[in-house]
N, C-alpha and C. Protein backbone atom coordinates (compact mmCIF):
# COMPACT_ATOMS: atom_id res chain seq x y z
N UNK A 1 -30.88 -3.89 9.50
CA UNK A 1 -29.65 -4.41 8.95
C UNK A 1 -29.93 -5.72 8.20
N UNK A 2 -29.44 -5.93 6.86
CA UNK A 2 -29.70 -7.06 6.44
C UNK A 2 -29.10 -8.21 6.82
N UNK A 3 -29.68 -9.53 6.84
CA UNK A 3 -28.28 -10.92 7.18
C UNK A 3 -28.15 -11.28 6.18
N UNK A 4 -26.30 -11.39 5.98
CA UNK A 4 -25.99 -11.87 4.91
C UNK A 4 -25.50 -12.85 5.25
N UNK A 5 -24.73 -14.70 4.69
CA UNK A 5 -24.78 -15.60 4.44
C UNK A 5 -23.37 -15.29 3.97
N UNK A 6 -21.84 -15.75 4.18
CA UNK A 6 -20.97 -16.11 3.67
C UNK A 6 -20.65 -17.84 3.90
N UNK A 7 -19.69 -18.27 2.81
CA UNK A 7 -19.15 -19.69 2.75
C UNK A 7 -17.67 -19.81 2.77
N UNK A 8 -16.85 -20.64 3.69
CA UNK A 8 -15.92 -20.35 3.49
C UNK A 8 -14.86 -21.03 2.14
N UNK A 9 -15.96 -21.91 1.59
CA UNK A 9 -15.29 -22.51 0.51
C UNK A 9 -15.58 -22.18 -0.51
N UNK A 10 -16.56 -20.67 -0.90
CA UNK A 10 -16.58 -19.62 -1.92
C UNK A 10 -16.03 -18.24 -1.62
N UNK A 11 -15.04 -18.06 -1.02
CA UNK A 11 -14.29 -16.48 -0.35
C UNK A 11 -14.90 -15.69 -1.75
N UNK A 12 -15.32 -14.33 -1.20
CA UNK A 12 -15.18 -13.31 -1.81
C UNK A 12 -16.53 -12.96 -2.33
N UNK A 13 -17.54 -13.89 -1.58
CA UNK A 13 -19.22 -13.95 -2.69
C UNK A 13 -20.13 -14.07 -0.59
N UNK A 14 -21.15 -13.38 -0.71
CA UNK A 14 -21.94 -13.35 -0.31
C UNK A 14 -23.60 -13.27 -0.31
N UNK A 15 -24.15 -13.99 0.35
CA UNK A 15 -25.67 -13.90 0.01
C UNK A 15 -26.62 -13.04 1.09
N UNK A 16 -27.63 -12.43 0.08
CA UNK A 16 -28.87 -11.82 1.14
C UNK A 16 -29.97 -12.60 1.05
N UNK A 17 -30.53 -13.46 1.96
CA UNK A 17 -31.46 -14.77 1.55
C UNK A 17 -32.71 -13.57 1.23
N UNK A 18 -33.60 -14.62 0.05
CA UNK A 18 -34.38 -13.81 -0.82
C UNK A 18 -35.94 -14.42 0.13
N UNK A 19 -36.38 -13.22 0.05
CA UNK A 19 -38.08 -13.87 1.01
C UNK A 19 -38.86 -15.06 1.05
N UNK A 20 -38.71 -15.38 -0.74
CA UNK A 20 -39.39 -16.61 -1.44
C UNK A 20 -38.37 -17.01 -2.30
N UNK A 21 -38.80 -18.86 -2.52
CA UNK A 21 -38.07 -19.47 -2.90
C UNK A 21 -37.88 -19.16 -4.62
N UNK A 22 -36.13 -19.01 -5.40
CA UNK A 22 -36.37 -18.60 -6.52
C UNK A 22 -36.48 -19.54 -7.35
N UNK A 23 -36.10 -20.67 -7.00
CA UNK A 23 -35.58 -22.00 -7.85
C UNK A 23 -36.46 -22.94 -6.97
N UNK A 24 -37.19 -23.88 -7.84
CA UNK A 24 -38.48 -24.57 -7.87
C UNK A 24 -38.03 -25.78 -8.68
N UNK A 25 -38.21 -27.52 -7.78
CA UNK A 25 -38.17 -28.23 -8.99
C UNK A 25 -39.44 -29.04 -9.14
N UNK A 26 -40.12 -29.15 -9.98
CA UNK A 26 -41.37 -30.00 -10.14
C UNK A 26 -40.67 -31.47 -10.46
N UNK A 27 -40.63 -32.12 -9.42
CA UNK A 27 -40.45 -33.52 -9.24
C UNK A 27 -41.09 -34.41 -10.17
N UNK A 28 -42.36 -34.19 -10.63
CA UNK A 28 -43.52 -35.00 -11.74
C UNK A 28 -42.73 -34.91 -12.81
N UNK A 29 -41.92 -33.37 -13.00
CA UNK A 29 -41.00 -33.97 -14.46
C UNK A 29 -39.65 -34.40 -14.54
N UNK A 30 -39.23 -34.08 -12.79
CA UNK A 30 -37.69 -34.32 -12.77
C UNK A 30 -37.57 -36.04 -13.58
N UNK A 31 -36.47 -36.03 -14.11
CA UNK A 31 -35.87 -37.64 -14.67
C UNK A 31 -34.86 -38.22 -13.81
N UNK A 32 -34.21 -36.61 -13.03
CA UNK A 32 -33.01 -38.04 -11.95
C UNK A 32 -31.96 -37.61 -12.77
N UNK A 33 -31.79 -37.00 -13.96
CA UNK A 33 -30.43 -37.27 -14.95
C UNK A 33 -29.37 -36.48 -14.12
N UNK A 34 -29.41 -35.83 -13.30
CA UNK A 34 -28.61 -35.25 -12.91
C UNK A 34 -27.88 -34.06 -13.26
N UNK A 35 -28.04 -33.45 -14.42
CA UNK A 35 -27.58 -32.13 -15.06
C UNK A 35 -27.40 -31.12 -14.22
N UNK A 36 -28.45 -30.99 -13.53
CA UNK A 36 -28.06 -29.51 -12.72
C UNK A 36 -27.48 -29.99 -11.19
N UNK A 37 -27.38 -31.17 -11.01
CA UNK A 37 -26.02 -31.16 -10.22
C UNK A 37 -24.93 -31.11 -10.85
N UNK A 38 -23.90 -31.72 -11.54
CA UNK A 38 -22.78 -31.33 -12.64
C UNK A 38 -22.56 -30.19 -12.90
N UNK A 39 -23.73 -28.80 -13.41
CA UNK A 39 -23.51 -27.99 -13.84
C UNK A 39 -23.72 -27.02 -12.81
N UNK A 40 -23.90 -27.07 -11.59
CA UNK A 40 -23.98 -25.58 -10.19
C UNK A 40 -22.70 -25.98 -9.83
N UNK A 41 -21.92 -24.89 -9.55
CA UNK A 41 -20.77 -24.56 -9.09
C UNK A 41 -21.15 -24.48 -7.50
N UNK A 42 -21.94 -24.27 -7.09
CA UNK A 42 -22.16 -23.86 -5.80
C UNK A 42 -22.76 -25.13 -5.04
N UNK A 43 -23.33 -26.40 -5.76
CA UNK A 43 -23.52 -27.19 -4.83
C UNK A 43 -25.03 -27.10 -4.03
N UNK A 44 -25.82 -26.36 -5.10
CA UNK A 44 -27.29 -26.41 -4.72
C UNK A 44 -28.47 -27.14 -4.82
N UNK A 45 -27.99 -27.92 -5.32
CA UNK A 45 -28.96 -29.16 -5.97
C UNK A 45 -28.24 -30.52 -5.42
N UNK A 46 -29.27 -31.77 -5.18
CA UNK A 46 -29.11 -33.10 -4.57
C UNK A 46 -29.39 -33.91 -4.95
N UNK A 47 -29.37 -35.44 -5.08
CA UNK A 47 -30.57 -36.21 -5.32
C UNK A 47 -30.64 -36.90 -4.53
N UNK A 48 -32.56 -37.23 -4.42
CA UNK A 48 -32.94 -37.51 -3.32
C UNK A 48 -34.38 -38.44 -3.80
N UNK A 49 -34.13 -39.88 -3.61
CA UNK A 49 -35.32 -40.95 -4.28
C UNK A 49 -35.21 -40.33 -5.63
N UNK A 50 -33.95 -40.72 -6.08
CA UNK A 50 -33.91 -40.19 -7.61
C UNK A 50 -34.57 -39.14 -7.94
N UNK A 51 -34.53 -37.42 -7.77
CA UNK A 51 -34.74 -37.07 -8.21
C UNK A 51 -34.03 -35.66 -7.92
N UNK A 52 -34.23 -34.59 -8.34
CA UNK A 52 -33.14 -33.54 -7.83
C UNK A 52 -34.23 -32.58 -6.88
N UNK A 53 -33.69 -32.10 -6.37
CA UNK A 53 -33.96 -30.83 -5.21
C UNK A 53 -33.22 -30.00 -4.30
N UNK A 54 -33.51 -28.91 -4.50
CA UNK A 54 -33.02 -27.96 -4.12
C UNK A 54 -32.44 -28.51 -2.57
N UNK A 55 -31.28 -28.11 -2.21
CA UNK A 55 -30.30 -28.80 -0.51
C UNK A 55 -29.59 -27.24 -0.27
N UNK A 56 -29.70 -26.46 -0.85
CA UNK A 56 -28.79 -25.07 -0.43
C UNK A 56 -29.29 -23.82 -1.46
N UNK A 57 -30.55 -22.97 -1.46
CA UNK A 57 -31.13 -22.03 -2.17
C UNK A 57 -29.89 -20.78 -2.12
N UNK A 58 -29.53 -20.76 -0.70
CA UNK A 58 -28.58 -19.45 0.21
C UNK A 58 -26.98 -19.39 -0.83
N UNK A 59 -26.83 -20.62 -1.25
CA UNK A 59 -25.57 -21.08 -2.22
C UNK A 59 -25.62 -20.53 -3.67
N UNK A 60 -26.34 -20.32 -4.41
CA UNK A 60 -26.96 -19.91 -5.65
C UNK A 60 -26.17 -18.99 -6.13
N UNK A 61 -25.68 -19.16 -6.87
CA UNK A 61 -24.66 -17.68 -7.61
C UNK A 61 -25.63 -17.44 -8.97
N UNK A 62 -27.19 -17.49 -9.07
CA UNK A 62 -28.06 -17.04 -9.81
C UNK A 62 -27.83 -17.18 -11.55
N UNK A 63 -26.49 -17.86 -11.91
CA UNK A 63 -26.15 -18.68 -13.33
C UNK A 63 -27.35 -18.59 -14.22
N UNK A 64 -28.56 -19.35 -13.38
CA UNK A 64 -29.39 -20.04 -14.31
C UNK A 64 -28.79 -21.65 -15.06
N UNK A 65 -28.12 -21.91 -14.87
CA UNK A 65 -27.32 -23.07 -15.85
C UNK A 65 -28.31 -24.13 -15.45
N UNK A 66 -28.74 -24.49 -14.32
CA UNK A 66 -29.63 -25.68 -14.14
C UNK A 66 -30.76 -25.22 -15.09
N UNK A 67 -31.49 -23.97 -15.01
CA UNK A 67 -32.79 -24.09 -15.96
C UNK A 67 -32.58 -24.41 -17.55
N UNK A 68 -30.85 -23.92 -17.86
CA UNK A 68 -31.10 -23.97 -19.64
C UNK A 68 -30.08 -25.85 -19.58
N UNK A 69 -29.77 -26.56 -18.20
CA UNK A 69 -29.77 -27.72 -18.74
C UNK A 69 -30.54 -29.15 -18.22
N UNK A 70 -31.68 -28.52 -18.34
CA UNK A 70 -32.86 -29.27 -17.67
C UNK A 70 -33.74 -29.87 -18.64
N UNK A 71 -33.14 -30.88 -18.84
CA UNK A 71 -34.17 -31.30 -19.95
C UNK A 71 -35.19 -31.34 -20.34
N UNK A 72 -35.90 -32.06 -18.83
CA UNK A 72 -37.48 -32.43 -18.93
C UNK A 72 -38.53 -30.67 -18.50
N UNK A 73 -37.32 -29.87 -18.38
CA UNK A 73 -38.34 -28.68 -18.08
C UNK A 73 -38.58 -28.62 -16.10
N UNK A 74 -38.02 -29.47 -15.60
CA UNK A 74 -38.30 -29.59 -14.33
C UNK A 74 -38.42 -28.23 -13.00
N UNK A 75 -37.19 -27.74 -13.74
CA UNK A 75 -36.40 -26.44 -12.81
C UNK A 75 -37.26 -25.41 -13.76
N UNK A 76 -37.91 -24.56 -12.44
CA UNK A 76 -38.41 -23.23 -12.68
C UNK A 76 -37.81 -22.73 -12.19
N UNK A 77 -36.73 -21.19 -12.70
CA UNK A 77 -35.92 -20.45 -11.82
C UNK A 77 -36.26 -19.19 -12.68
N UNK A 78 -35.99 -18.36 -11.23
CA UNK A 78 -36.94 -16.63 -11.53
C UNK A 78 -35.67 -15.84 -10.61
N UNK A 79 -35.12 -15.21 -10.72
CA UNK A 79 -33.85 -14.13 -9.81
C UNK A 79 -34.51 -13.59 -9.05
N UNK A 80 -34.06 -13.60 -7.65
CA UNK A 80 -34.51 -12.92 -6.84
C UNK A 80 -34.77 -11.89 -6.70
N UNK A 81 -35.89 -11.49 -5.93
CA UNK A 81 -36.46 -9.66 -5.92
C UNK A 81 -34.75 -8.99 -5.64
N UNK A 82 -34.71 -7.94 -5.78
CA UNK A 82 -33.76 -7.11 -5.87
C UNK A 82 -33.19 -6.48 -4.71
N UNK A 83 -32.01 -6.68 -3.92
CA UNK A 83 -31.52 -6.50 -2.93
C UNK A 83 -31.25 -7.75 -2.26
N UNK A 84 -31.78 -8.78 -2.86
CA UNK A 84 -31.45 -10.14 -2.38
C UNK A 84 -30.57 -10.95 -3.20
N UNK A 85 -30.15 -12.21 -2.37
CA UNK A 85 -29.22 -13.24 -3.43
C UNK A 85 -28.00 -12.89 -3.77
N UNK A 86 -27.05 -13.06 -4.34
CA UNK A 86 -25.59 -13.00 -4.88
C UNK A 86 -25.13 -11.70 -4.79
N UNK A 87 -24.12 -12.05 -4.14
CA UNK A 87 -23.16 -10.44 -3.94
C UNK A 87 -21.44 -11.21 -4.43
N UNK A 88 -20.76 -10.54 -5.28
CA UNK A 88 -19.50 -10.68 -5.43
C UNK A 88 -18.53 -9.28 -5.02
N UNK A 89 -17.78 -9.42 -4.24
CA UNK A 89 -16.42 -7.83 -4.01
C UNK A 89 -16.02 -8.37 -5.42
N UNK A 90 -16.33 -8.75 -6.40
CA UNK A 90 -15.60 -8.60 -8.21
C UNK A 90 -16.45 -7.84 -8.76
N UNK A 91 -17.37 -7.45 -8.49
CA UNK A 91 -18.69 -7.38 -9.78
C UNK A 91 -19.15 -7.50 -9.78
């Protein structure tokens, strides 16, 4: 049986945690600007000694929006193997 991951302050979306991590931030280029906190809806990203990192992978509604507003290139993000990560009852 798989474990899935609900939130109660996203109703209607569920997660299947993915084996390996999909979203990666290389700290050497993070800047701190903060973009991909502002832009996750879900609240997956932090900062921490100025810089961002991942605080909730299981949260991820798989957007991508942090990788295309990442300036310095920091965020490596790859979608999880298949059967894992984001489930919506919409679609």
């Amino acid at each position: 049986m798989e474990e899935t991951l609900r939130f109660e302050d996203i109703p209607g979306v569920e997660w299947v945690p993915s084996p390996r991590p999909f979203i990666t931030i290389d700290a050497s280029k993070c800047t701190g600007c903060g973009n991909c906190l502002r832009v996750c809806l879900a609240g997956v990203f932090r900062l921490r000694e100025k810089k961002a990192e991942v605080a909730s992978l299981e949260r991820c509604m798989e957007c991508a929006s942090c990788l295309f507003v990442c300036e310095s290139g920091a965020v490596d993000f790859g979608w999880p193997v298949g059967g894992t990560g984001y489930r919506s009852e919409w679609g």
